[in-house]
Protein backbone atom coordinates (compact mmCIF):
# COMPACT_ATOMS: atom_id res chain seq x y z
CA UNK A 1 14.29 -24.97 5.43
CA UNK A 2 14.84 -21.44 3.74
CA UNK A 3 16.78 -21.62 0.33
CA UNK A 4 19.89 -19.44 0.82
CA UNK A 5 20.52 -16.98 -1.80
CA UNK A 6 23.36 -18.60 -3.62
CA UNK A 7 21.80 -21.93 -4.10
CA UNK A 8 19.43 -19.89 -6.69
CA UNK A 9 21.06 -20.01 -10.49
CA UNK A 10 19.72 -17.40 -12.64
CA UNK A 11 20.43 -18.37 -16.36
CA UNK A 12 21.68 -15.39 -18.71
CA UNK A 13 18.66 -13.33 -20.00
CA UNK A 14 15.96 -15.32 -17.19
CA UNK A 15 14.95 -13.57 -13.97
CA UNK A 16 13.53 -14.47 -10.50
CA UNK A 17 11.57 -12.27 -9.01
CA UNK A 18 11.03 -12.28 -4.55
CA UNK A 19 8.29 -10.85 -3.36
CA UNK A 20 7.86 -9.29 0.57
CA UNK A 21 11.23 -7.95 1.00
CA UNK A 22 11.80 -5.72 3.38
CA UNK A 23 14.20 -2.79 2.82
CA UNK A 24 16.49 -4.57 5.47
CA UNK A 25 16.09 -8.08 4.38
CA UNK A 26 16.90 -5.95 0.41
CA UNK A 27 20.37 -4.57 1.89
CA UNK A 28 20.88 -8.37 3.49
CA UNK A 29 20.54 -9.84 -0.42
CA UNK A 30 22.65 -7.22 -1.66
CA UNK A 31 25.60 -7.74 0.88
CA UNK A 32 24.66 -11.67 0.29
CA UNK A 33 25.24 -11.16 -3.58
CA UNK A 34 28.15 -9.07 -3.57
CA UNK A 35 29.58 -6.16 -6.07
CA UNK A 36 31.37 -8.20 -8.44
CA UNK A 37 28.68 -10.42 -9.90
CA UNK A 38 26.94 -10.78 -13.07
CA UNK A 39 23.01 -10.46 -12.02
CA UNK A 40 21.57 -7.10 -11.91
CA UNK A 41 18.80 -6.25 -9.34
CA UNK A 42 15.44 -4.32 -9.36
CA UNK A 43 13.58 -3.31 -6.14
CA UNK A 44 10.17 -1.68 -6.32
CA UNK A 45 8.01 -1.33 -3.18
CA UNK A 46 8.80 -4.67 -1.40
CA UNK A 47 9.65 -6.68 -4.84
CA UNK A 48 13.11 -7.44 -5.64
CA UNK A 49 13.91 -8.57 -9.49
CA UNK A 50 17.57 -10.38 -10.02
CA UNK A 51 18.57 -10.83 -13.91
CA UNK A 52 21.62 -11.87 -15.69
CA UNK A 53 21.93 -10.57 -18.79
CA UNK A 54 22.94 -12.38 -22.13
CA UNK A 55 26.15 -11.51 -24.05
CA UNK A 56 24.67 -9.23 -26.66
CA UNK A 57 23.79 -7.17 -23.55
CA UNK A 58 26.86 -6.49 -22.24
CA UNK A 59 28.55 -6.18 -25.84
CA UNK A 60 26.15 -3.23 -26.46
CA UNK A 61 26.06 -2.02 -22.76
CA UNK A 62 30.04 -1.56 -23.50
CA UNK A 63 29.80 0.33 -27.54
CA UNK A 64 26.98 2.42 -26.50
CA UNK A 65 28.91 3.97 -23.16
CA UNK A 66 31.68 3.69 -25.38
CA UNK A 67 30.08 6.08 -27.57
CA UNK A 68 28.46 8.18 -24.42
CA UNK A 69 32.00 8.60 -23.44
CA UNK A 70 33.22 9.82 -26.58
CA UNK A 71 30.74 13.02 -26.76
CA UNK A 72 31.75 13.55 -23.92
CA UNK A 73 35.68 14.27 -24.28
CA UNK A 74 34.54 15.77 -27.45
CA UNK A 75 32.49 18.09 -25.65
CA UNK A 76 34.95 18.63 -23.17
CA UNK A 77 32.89 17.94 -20.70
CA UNK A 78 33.69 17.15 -16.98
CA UNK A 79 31.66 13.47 -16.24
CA UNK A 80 31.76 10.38 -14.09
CA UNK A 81 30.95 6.87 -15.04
CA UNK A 82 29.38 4.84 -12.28
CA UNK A 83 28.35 1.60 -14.54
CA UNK A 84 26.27 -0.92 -12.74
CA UNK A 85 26.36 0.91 -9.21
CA UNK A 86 23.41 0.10 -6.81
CA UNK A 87 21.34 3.04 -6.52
CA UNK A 88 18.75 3.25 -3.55
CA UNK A 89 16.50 5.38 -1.31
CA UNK A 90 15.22 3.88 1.62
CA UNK A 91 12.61 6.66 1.91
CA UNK A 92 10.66 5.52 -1.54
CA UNK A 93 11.76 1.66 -1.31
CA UNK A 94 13.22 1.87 -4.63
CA UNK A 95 16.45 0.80 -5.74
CA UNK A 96 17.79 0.03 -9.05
CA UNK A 97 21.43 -1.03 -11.25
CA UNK A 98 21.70 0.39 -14.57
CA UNK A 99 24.02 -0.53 -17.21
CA UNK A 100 25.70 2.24 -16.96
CA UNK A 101 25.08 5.65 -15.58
CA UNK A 102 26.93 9.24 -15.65
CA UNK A 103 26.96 12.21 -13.76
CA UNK A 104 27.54 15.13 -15.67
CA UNK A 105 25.83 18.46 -14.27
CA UNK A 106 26.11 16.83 -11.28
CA UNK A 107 29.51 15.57 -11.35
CA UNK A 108 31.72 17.47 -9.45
CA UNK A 109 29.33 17.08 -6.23
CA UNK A 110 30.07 13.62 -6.75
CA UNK A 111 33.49 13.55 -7.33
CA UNK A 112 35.06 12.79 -4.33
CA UNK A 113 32.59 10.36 -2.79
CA UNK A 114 33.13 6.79 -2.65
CA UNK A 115 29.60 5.98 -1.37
CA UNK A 116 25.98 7.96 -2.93
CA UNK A 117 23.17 8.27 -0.40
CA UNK A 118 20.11 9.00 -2.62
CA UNK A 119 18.53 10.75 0.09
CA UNK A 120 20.93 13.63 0.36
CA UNK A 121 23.05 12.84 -2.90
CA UNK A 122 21.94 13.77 -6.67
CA UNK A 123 20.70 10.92 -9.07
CA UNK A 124 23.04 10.35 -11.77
CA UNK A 125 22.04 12.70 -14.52
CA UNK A 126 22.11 10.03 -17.46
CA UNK A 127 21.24 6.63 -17.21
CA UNK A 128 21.88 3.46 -19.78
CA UNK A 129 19.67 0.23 -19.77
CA UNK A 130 19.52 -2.06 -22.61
CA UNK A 131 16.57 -3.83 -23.05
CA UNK A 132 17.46 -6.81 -24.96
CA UNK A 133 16.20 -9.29 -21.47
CA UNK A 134 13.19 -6.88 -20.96
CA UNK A 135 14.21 -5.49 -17.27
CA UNK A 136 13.83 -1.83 -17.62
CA UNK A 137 11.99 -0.15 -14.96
CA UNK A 138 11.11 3.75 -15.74
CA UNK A 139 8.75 4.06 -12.75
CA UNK A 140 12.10 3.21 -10.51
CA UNK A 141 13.98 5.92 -12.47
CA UNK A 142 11.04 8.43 -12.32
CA UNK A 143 10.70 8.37 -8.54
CA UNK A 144 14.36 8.34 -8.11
CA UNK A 145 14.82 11.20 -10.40
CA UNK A 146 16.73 10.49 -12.76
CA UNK A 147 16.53 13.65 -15.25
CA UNK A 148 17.62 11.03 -18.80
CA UNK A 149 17.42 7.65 -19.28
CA UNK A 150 18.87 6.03 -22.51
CA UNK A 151 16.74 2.29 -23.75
CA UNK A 152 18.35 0.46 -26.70
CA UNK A 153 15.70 -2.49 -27.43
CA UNK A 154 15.84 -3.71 -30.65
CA UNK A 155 18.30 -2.09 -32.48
CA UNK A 156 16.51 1.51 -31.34
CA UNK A 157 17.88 4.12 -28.80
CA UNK A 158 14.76 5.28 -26.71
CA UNK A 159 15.89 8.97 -25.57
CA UNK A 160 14.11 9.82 -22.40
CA UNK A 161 13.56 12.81 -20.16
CA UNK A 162 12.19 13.35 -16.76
CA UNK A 163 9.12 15.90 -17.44
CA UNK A 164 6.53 16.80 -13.86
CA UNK A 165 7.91 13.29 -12.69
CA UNK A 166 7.21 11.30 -15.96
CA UNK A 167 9.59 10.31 -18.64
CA UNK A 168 8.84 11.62 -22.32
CA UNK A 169 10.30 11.05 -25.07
CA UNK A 170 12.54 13.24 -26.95
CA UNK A 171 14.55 13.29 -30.56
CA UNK A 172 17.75 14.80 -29.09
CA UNK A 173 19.00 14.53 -25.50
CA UNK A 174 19.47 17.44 -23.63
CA UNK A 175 22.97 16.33 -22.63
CA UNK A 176 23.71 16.25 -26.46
CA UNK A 177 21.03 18.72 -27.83
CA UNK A 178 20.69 18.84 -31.87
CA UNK A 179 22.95 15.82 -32.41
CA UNK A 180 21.23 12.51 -34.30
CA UNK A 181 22.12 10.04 -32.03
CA UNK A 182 18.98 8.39 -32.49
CA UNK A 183 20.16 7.65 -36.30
CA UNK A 184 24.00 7.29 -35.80
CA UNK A 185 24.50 4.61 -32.29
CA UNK A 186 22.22 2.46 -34.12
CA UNK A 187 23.97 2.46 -36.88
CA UNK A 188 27.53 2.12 -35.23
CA UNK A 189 26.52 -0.43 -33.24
CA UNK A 190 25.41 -2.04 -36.34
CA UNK A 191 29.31 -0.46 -37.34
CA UNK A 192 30.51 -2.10 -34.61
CA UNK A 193 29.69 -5.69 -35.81
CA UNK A 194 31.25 -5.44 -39.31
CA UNK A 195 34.13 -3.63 -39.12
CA UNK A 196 35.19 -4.08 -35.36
CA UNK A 197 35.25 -1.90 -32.14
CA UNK A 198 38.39 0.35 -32.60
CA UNK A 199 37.66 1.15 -36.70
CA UNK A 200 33.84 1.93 -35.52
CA UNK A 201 35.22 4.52 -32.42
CA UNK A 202 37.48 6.31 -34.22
CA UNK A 203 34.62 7.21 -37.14
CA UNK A 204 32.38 8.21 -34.36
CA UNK A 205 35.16 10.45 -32.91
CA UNK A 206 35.61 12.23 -36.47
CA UNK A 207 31.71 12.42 -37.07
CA UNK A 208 31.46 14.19 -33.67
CA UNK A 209 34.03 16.28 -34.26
CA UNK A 210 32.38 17.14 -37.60
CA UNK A 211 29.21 17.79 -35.99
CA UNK A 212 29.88 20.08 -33.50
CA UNK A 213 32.46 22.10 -35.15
């Protein structure tokens, strides 16, 4: 007798990993597991990877988009925040959740769509994983092509960008070009857990400020 998918726990910060699933059989899990759950999902060429993260993940996941967000108004610039949304192309079997993910560039050819075909639609142009359960997976984000992808993993921001279909990486993002971040989300994250969430936003709002005036 076949296990259905819900009988299968995942504990926060363990994975299971299926092997041999087809692309439909992939749509069938993801319908199965619903959009409002806590597991994120990995598929690469016929393997599909289902974690749930740990607090700490999520409490970071939150500051550091948190912070994304606030360069952004800053920088008055036009962008859309898709968090955890499933992003797939049947054509490469690939498909991948990040933590959180914005269109910028791209944004207003976005703007209006409720669903993202990856086959005709742009990736997003920034993408957030934190790496504190180890599921990263550049190679998904490479092929899908994703042009930036963030990696916090322990208590460093990884700043990469898409280069002849490989990610390298880079001091300053190109979406933020000559600003530390590097240095400073560390250490407001770090801000974060001493002096609290709203003190720790509104110093990052004046230091941006500061540092682009």
């Amino acid at each position: 007798m076949l296990v259905k998918l819900r009988q299968i726990a995942v504990p926060p910060g363990q994975k299971v990993l299926l092997k041999d699933i087809t692309w439909s059989e992939f749509e069938a899990i993801l319908q199965e597991l619903g959009e409002h759950r806590a597991a994120r999902i990995a598929y690469n060429n016929c393997t599909l990877e289902i974690v749930t993260p740990l607090p700490e993940h999520e409490r970071n996941k939150e500051y550091i988009s948190d912070f994304v967000k606030v360069l952004l108004e800053e920088l008055e610039i036009e962008f859309c925040s898709l968090g955890s949304t499933t992003f797939r192309n049947k054509n490469m079997l690939q498909g991948v959740e990040p933590d959180n993910c914005f269109y910028i560039q791209n944004e207003a050819l976005v703007r209006s769509k409720n669903r993202l075909d990856l086959t005709i639609d742009p990736p997003p142009d920034l993408a957030l994983e934190i790496d504190v359960t180890s599921r990263t997976h550049p190679n998904i984000y490479e092929a899908l092509g994703v042009p930036e992808l963030w990696r916090f993993e322990r208590g460093e921001l990884q700043i990469n960008v898409l280069q002849d279909g490989k990610y390298t990486e880079v001091e300053y993002s190109p979406n933020f070009p000559n600003l530390p971040l590097k240095e400073v989300i560390p250490q407001s994250l770090k801000q974060c857990q001493k002096e609290g969430r709203n003190k720790t936003m509104k110093a990052f709002r004046c230091w941006v400020r500061s540092a682009i005036a």
